[in-house]
PDB file of N, CA and C in Angstrom:
ATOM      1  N   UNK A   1      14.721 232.620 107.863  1.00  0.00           N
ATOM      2  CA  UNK A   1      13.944 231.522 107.298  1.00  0.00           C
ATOM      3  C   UNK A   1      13.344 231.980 105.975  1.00  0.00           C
ATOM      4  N   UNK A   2      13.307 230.608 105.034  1.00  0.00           N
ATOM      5  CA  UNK A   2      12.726 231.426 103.896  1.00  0.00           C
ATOM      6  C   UNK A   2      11.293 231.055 104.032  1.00  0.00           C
ATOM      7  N   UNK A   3      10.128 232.513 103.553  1.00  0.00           N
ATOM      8  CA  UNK A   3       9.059 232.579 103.850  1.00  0.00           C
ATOM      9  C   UNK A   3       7.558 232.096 102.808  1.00  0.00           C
ATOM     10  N   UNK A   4       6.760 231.663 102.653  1.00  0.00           N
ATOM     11  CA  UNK A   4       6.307 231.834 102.086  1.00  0.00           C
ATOM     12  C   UNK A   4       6.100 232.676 100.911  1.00  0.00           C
ATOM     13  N   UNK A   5       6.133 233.823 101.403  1.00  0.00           N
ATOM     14  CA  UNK A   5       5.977 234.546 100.338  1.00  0.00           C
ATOM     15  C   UNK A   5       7.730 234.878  99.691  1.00  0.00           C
ATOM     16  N   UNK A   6       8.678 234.756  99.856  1.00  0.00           N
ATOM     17  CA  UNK A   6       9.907 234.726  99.607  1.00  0.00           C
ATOM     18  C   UNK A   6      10.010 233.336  98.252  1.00  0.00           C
ATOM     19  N   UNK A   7       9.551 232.120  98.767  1.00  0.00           N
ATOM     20  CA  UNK A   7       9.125 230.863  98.116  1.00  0.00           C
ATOM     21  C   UNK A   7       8.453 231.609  97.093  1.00  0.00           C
ATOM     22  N   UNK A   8       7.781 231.741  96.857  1.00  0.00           N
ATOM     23  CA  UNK A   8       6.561 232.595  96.002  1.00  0.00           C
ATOM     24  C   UNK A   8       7.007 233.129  94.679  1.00  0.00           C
ATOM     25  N   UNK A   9       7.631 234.323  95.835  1.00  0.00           N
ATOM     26  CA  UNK A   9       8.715 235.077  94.838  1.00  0.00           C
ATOM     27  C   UNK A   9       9.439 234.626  93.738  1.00  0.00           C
ATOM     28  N   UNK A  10      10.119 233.192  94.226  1.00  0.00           N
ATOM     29  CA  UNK A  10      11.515 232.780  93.516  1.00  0.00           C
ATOM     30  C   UNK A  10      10.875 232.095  92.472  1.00  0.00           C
ATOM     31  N   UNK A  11       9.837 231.342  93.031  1.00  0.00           N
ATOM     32  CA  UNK A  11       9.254 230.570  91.665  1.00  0.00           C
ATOM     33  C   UNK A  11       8.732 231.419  90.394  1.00  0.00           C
ATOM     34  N   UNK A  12       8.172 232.813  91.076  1.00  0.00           N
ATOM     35  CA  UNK A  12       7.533 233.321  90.000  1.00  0.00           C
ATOM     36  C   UNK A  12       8.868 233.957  89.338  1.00  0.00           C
ATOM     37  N   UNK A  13       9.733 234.304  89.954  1.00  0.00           N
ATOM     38  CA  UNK A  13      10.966 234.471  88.964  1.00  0.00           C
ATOM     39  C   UNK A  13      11.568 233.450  87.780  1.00  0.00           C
ATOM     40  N   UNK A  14      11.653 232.060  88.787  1.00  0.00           N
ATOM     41  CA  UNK A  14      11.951 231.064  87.833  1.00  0.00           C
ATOM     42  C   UNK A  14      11.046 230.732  86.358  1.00  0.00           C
ATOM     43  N   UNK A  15      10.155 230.579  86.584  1.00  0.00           N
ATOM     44  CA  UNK A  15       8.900 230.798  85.510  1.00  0.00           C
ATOM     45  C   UNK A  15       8.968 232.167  84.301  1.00  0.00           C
ATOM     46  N   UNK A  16       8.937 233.157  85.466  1.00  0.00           N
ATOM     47  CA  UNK A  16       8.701 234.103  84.005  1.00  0.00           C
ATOM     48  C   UNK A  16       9.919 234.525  83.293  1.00  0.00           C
ATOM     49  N   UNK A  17      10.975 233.260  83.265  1.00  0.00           N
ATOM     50  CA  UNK A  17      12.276 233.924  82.914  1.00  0.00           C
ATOM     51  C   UNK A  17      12.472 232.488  81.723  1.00  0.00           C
ATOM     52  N   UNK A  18      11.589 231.549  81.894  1.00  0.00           N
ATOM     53  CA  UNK A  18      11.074 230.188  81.152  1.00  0.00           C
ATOM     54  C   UNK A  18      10.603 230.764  79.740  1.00  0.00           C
ATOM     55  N   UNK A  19      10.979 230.485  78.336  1.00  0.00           N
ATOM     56  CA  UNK A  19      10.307 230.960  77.264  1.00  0.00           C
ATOM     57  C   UNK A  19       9.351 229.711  76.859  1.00  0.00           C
ATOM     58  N   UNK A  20       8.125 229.509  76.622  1.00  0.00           N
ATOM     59  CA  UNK A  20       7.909 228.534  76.056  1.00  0.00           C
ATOM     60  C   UNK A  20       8.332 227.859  74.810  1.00  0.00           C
ATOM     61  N   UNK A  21       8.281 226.624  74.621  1.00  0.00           N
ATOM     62  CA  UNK A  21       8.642 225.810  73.510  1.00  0.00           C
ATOM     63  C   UNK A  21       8.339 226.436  72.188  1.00  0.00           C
ATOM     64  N   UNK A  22       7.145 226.599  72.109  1.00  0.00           N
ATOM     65  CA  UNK A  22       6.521 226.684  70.933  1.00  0.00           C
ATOM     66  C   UNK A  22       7.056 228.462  70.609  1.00  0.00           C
ATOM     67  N   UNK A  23       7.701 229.034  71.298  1.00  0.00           N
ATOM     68  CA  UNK A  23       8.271 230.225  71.336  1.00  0.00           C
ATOM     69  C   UNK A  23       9.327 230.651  71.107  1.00  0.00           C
ATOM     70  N   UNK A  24      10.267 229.430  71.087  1.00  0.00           N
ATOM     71  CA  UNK A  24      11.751 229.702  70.946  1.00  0.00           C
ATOM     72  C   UNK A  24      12.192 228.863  69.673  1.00  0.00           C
ATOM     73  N   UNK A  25      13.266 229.786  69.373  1.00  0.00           N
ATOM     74  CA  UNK A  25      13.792 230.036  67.688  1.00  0.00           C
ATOM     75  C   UNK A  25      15.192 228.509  68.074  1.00  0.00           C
ATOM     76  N   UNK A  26      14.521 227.576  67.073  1.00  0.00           N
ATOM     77  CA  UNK A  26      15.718 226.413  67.242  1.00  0.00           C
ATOM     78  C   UNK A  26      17.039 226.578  66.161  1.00  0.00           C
ATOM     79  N   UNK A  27      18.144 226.456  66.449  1.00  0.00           N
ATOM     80  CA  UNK A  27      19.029 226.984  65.416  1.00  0.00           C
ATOM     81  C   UNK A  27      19.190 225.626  64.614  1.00  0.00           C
ATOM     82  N   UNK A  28      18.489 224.658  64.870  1.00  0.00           N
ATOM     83  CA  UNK A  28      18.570 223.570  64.181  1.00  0.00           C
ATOM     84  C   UNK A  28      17.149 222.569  64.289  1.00  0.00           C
ATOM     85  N   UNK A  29      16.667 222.417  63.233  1.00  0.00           N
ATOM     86  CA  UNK A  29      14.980 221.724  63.307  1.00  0.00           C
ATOM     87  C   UNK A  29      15.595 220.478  64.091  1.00  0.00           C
ATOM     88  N   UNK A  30      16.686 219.868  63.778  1.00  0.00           N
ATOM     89  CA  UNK A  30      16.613 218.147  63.811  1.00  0.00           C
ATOM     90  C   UNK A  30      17.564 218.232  65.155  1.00  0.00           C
ATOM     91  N   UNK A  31      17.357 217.700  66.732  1.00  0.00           N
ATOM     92  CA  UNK A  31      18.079 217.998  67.586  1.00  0.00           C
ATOM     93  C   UNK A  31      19.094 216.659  67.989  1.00  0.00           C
ATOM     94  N   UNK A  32      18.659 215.582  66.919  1.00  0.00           N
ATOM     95  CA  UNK A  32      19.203 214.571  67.132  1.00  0.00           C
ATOM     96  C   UNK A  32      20.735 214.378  66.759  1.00  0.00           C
ATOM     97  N   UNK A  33      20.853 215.182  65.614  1.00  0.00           N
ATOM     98  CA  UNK A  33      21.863 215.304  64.605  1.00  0.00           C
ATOM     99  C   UNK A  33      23.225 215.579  65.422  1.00  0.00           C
ATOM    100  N   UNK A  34      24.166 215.007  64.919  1.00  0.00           N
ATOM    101  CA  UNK A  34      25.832 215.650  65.379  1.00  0.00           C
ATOM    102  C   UNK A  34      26.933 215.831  65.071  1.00  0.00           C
ATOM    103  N   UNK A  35      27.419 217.197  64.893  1.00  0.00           N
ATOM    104  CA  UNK A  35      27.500 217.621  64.105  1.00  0.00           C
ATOM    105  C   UNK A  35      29.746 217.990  64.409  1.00  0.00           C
ATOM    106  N   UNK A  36      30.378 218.150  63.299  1.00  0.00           N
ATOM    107  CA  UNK A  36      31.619 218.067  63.535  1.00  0.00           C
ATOM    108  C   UNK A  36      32.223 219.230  62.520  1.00  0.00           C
ATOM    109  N   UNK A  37      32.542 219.866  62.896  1.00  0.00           N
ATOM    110  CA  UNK A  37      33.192 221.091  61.939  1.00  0.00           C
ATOM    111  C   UNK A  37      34.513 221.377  61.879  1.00  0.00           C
ATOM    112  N   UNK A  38      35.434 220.781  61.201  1.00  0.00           N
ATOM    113  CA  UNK A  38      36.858 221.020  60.891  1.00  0.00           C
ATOM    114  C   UNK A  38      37.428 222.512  59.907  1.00  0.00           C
ATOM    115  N   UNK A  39      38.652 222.400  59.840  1.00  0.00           N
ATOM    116  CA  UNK A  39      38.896 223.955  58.821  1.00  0.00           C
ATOM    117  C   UNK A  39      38.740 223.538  57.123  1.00  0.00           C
ATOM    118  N   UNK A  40      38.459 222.484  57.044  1.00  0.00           N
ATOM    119  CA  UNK A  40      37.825 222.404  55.821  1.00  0.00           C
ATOM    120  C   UNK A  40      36.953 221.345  55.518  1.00  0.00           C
ATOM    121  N   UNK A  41      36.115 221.149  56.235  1.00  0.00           N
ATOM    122  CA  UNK A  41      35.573 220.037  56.221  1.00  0.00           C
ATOM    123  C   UNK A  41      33.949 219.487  57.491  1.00  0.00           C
ATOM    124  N   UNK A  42      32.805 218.997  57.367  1.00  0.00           N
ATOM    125  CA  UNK A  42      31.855 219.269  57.516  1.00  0.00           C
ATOM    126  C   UNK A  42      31.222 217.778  58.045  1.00  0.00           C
ATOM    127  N   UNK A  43      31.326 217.230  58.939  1.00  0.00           N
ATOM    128  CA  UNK A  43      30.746 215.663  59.252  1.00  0.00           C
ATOM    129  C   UNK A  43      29.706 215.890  60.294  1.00  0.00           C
ATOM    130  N   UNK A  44      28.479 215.507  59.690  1.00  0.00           N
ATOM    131  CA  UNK A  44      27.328 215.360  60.606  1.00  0.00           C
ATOM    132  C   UNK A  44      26.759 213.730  60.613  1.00  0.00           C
ATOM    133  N   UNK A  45      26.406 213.272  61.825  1.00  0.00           N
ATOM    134  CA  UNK A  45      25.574 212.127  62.087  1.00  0.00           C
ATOM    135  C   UNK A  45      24.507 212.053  61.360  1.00  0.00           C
ATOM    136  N   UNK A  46      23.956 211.020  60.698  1.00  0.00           N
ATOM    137  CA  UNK A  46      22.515 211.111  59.938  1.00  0.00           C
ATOM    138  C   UNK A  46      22.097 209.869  60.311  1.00  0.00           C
ATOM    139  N   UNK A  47      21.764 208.856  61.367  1.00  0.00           N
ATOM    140  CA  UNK A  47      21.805 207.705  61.550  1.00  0.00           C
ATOM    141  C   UNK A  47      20.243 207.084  61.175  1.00  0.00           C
ATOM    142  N   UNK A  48      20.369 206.351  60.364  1.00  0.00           N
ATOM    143  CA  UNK A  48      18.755 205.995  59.668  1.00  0.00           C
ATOM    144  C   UNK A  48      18.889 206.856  58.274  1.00  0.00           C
ATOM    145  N   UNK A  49      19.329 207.768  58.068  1.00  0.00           N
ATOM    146  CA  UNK A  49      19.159 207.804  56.514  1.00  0.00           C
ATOM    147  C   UNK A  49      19.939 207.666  55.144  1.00  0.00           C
ATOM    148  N   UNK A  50      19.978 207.751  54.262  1.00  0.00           N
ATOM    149  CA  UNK A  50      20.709 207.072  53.110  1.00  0.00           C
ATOM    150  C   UNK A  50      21.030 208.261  52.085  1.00  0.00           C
ATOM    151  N   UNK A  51      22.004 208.381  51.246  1.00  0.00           N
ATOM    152  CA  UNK A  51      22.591 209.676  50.543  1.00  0.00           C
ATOM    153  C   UNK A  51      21.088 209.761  49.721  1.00  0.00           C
ATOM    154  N   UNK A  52      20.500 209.224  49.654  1.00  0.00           N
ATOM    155  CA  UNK A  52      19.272 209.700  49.031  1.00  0.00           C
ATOM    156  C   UNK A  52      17.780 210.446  49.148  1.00  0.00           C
ATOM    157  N   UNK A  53      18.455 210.231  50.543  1.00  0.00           N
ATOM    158  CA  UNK A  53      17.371 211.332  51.604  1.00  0.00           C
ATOM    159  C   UNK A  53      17.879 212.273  52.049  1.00  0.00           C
ATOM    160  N   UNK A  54      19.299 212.446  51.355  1.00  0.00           N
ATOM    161  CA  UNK A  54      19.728 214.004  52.470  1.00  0.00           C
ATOM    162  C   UNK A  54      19.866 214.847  50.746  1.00  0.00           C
ATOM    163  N   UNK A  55      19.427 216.315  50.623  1.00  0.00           N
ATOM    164  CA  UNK A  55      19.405 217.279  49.604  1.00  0.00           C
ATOM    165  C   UNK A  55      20.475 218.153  50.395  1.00  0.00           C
ATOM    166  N   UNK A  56      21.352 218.802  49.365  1.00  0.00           N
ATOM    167  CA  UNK A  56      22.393 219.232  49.711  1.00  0.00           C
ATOM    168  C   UNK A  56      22.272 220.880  48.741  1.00  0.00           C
ATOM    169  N   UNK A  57      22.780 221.725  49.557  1.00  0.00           N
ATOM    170  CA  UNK A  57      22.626 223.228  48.503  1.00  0.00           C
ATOM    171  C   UNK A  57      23.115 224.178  48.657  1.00  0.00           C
ATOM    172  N   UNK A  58      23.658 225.303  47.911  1.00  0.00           N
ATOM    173  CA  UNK A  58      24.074 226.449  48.357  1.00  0.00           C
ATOM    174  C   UNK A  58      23.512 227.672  47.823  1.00  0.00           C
ATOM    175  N   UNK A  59      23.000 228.432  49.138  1.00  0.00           N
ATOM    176  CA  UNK A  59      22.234 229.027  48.920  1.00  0.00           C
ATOM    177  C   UNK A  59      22.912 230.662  49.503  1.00  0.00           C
ATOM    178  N   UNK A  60      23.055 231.120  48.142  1.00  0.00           N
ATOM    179  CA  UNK A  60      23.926 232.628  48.020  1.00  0.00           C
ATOM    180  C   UNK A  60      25.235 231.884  49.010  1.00  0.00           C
ATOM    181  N   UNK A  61      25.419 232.577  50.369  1.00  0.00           N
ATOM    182  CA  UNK A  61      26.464 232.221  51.486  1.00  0.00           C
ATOM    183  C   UNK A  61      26.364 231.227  52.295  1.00  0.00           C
ATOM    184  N   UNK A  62      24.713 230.687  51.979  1.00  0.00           N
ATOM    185  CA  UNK A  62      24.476 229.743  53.171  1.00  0.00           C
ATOM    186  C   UNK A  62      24.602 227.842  52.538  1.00  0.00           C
ATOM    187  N   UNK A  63      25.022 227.049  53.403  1.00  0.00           N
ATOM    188  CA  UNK A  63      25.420 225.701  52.779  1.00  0.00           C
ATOM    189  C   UNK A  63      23.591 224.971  53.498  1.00  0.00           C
ATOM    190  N   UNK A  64      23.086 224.275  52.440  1.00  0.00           N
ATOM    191  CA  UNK A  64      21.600 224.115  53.255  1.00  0.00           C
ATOM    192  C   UNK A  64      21.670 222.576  53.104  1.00  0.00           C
ATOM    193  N   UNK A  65      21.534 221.638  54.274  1.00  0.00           N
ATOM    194  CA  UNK A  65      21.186 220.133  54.268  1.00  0.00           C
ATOM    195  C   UNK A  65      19.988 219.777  54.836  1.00  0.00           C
ATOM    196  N   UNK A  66      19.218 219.399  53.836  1.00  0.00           N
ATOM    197  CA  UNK A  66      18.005 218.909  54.496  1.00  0.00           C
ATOM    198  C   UNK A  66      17.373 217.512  53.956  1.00  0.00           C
ATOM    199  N   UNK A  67      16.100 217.302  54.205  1.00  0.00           N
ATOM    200  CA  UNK A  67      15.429 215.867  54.435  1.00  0.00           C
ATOM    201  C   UNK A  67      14.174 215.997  54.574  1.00  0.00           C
ATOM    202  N   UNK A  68      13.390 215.369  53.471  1.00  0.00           N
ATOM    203  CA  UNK A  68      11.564 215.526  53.910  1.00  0.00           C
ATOM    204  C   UNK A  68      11.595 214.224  54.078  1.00  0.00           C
ATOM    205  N   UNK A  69      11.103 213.572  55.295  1.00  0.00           N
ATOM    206  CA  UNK A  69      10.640 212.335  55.866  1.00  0.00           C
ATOM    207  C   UNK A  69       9.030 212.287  55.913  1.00  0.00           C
ATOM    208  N   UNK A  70       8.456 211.431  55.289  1.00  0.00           N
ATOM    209  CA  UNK A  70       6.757 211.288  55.152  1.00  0.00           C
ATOM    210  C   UNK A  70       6.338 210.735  57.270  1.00  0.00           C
ATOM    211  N   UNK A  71       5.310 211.170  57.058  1.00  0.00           N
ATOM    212  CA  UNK A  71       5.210 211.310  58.814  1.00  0.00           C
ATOM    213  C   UNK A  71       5.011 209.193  58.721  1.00  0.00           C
ATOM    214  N   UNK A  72       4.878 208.524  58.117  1.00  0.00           N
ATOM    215  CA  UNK A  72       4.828 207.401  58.304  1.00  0.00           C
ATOM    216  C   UNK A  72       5.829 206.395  58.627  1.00  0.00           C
ATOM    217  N   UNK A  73       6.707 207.102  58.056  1.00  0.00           N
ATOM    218  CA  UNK A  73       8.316 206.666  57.765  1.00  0.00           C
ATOM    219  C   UNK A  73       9.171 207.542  58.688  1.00  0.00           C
ATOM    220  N   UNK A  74       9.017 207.977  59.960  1.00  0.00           N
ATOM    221  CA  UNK A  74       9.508 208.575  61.001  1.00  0.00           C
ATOM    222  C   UNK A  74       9.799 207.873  61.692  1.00  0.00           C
ATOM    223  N   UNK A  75      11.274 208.299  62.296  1.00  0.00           N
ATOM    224  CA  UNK A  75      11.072 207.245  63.483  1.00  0.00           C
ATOM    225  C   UNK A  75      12.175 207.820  64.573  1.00  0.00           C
ATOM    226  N   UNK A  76      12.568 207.576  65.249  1.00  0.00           N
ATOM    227  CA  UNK A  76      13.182 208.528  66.359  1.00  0.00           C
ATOM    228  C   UNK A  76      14.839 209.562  65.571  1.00  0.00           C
ATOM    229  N   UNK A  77      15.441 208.841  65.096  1.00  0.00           N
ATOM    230  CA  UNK A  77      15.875 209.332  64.482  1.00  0.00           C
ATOM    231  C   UNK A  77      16.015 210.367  63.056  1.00  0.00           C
ATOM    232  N   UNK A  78      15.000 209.345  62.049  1.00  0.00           N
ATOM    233  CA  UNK A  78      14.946 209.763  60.901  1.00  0.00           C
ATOM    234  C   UNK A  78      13.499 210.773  61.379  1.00  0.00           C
ATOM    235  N   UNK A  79      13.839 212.297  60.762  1.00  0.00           N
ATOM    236  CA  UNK A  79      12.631 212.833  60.840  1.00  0.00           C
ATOM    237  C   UNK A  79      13.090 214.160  59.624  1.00  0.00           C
ATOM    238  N   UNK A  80      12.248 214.558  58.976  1.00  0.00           N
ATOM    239  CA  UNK A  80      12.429 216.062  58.534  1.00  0.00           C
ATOM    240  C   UNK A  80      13.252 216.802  59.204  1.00  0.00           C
ATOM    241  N   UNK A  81      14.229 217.237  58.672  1.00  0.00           N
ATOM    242  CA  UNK A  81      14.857 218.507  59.193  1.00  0.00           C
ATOM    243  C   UNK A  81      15.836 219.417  58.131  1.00  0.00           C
ATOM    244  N   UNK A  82      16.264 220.783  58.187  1.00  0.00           N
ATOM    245  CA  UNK A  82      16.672 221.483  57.327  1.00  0.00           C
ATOM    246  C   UNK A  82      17.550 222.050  57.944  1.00  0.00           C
ATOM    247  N   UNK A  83      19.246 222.366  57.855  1.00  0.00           N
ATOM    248  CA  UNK A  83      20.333 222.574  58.638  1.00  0.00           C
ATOM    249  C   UNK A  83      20.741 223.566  57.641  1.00  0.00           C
ATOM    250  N   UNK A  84      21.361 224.943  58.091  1.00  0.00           N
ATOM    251  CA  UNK A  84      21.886 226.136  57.413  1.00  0.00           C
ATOM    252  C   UNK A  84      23.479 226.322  57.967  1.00  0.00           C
ATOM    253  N   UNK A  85      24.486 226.274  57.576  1.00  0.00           N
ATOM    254  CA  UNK A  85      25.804 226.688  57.394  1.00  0.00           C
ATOM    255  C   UNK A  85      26.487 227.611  56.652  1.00  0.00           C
ATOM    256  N   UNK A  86      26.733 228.589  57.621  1.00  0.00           N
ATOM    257  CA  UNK A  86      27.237 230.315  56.630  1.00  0.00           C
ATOM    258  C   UNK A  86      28.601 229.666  55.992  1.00  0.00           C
ATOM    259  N   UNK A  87      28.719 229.893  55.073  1.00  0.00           N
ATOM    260  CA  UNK A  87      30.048 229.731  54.457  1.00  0.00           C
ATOM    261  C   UNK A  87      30.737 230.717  54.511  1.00  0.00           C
ATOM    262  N   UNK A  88      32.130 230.869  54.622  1.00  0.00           N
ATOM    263  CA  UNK A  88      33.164 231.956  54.870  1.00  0.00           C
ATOM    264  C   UNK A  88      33.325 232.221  53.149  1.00  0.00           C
ATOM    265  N   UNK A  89      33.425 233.916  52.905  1.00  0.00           N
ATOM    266  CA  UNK A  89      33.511 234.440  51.991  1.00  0.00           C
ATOM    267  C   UNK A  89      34.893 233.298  50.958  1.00  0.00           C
ATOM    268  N   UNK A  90      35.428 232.786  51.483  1.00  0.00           N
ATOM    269  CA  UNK A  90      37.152 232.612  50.914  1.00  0.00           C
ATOM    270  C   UNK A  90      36.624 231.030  50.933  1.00  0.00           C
ATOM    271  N   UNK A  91      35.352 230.392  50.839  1.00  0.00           N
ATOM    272  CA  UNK A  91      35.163 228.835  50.533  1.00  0.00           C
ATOM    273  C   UNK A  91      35.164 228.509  48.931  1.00  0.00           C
ATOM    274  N   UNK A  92      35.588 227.993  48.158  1.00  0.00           N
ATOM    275  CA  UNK A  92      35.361 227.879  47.193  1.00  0.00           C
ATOM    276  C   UNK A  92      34.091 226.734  46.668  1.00  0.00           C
ATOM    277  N   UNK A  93      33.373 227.057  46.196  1.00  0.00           N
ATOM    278  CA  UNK A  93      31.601 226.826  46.765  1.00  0.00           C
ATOM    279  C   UNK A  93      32.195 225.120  45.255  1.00  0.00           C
ATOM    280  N   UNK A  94      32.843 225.974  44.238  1.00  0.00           N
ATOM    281  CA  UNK A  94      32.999 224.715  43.309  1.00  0.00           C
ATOM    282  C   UNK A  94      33.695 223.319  43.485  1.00  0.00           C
ATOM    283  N   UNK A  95      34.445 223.598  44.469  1.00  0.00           N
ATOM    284  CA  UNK A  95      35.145 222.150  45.313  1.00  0.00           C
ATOM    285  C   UNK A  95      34.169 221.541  46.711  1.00  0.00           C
ATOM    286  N   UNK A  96      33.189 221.931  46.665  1.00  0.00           N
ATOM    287  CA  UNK A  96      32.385 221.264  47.771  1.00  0.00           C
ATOM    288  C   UNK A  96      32.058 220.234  46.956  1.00  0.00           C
ATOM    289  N   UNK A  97      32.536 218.672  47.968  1.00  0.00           N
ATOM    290  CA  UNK A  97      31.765 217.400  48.118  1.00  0.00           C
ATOM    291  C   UNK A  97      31.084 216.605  48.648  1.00  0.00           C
ATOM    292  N   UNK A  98      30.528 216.227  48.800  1.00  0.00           N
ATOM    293  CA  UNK A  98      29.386 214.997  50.108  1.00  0.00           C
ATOM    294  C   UNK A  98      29.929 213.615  49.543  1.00  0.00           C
ATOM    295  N   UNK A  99      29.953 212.755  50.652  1.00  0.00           N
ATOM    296  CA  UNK A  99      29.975 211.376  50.715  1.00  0.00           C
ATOM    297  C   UNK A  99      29.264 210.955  52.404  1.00  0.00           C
ATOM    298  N   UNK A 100      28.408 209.906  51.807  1.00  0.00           N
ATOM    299  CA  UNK A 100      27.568 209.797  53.210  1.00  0.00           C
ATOM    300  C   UNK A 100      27.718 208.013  53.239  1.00  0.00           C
ATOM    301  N   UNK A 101      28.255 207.475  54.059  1.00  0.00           N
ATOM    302  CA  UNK A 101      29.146 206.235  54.855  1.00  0.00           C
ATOM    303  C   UNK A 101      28.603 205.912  55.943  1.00  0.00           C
ATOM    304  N   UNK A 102      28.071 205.112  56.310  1.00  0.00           N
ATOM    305  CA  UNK A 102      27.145 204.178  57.561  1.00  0.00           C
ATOM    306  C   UNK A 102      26.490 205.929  58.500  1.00  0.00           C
ATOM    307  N   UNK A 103      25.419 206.118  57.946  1.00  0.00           N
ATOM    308  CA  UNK A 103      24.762 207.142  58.530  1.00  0.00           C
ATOM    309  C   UNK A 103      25.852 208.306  58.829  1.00  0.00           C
ATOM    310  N   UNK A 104      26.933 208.628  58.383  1.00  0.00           N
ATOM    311  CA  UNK A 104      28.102 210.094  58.479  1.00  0.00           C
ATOM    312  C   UNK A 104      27.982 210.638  57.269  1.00  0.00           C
ATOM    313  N   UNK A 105      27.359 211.880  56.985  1.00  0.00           N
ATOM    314  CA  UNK A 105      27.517 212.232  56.121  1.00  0.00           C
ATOM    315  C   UNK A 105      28.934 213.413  56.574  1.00  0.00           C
ATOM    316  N   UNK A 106      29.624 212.991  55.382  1.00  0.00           N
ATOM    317  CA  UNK A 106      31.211 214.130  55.662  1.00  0.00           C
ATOM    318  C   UNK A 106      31.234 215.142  54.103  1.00  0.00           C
ATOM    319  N   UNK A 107      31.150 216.300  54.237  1.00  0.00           N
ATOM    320  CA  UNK A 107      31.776 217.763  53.194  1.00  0.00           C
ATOM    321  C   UNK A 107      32.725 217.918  53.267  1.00  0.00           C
ATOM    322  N   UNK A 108      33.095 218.156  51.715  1.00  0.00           N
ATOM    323  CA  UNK A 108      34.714 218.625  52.012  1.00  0.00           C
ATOM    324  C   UNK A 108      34.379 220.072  51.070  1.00  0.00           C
ATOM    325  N   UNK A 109      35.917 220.797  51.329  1.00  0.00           N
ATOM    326  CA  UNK A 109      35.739 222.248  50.385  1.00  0.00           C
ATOM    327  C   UNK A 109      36.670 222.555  50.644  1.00  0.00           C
ATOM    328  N   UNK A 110      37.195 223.208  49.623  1.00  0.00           N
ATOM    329  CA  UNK A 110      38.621 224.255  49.442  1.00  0.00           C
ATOM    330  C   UNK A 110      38.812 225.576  49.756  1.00  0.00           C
ATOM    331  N   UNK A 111      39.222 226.250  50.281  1.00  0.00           N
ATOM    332  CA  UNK A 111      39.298 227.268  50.353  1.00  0.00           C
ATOM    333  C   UNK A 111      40.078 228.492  48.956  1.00  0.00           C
ATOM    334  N   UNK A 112      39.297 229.510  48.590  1.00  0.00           N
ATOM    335  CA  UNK A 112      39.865 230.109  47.667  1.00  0.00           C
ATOM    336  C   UNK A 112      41.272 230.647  47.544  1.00  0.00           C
ATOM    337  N   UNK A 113      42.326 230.519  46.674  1.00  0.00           N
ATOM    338  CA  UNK A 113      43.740 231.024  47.269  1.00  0.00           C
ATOM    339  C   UNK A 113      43.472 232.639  46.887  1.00  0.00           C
ATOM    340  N   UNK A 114      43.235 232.925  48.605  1.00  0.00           N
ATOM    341  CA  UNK A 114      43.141 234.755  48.608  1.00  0.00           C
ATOM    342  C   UNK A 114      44.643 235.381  48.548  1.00  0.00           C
ATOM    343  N   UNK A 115      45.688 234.823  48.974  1.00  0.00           N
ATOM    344  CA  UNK A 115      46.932 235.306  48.645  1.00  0.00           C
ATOM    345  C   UNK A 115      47.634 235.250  47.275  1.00  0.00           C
ATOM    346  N   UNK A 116      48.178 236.224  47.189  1.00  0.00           N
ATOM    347  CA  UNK A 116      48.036 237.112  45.507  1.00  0.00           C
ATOM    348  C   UNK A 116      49.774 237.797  46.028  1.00  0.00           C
ATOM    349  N   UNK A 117      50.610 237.269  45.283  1.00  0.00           N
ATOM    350  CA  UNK A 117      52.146 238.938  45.024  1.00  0.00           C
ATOM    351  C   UNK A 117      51.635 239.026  43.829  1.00  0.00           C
ATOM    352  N   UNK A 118      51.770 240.369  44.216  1.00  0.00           N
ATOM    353  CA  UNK A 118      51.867 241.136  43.013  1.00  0.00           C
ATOM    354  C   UNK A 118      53.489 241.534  42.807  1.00  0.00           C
ATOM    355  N   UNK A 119      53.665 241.712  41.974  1.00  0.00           N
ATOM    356  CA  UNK A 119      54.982 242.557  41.052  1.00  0.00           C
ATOM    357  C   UNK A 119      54.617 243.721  40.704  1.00  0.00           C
ATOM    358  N   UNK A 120      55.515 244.162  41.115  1.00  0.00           N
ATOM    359  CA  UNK A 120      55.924 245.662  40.734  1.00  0.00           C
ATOM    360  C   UNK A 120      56.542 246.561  39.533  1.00  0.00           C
ATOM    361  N   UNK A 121      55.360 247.032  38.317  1.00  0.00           N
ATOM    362  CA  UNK A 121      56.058 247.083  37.110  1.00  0.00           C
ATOM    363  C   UNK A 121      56.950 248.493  36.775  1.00  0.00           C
TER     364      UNK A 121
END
C-alpha cells in the first residue's frame, strides 16, 4: 500500500524538480507565435500585427524580429516580443527579404555559393 509518508515523498519530489516561472529562461518572449523553418526560408505567424510593427535585423550571426506593443494596445495576441535566429555561416545576409501577408510574415535568403573548382595551374 502506498503510505503516507511514501505520498509525501513523491510530491516533494514532484515539486522540487518544478522550476518556477519567473525562473526559467524562455527561448522565445512571444509564446503565441508560429513559427515554420524551411532550407531557405523563414514563415512565422504574427496575427494582429502589420509590416509596420514587426523590426527586422541582423545582428553579427543572429537574424533578430521584434515588436514594441504600448501596454494599451495589447491584446492576446499582439504583445511585445523579440525572436533571435542563428544564421548558418553560408546565409548570404544580402539576399534576405520579408514580406508580411494577412498576419504571415515569410523570409527568404540565399545561401552563399561555398563550392569553388579550382584549376590547376
Amino acid at each position: 500500500m502506498f503510505g503516507q509518508r511514501n505520498f509525501e515523498k513523491a510530491v516533494e519530489t514532484i515539486f522540487n524538480n518544478i522550476e518556477p516561472t519567473w525562473q526559467q529562461e524562455f527561448r522565445f518572449a512571444n509564446p503565441f507565435n508560429d513559427t515554420d523553418l524551411a532550407e531557405n526560408s523563414l514563415t512565422i505567424a504574427l496575427p494582429g500585427f502589420s509590416k509596420k510593427d514587426i523590426k527586422i535585423d541582423v545582428d553579427g550571426d543572429l537574424l533578430v524580429i521584434s515588436s514594441e506593443v504600448e501596454a494599451a494596445q495589447e491584446t492576446k495576441f499582439k504583445k511585445s516580443f523579440k525572436r533571435s535566429f542563428r544564421l548558418i555561416k553560408d546565409i548570404d545576409v544580402d539576399t534576405i527579404k520579408a514580406t508580411m501577408e494577412n498576419g504571415i510574415l515569410s523570409i527568404t535568403f540565399d545561401k552563399k555559393n561555398v563550392t569553388k573548382e579550382i584549376k590547376i595551374s
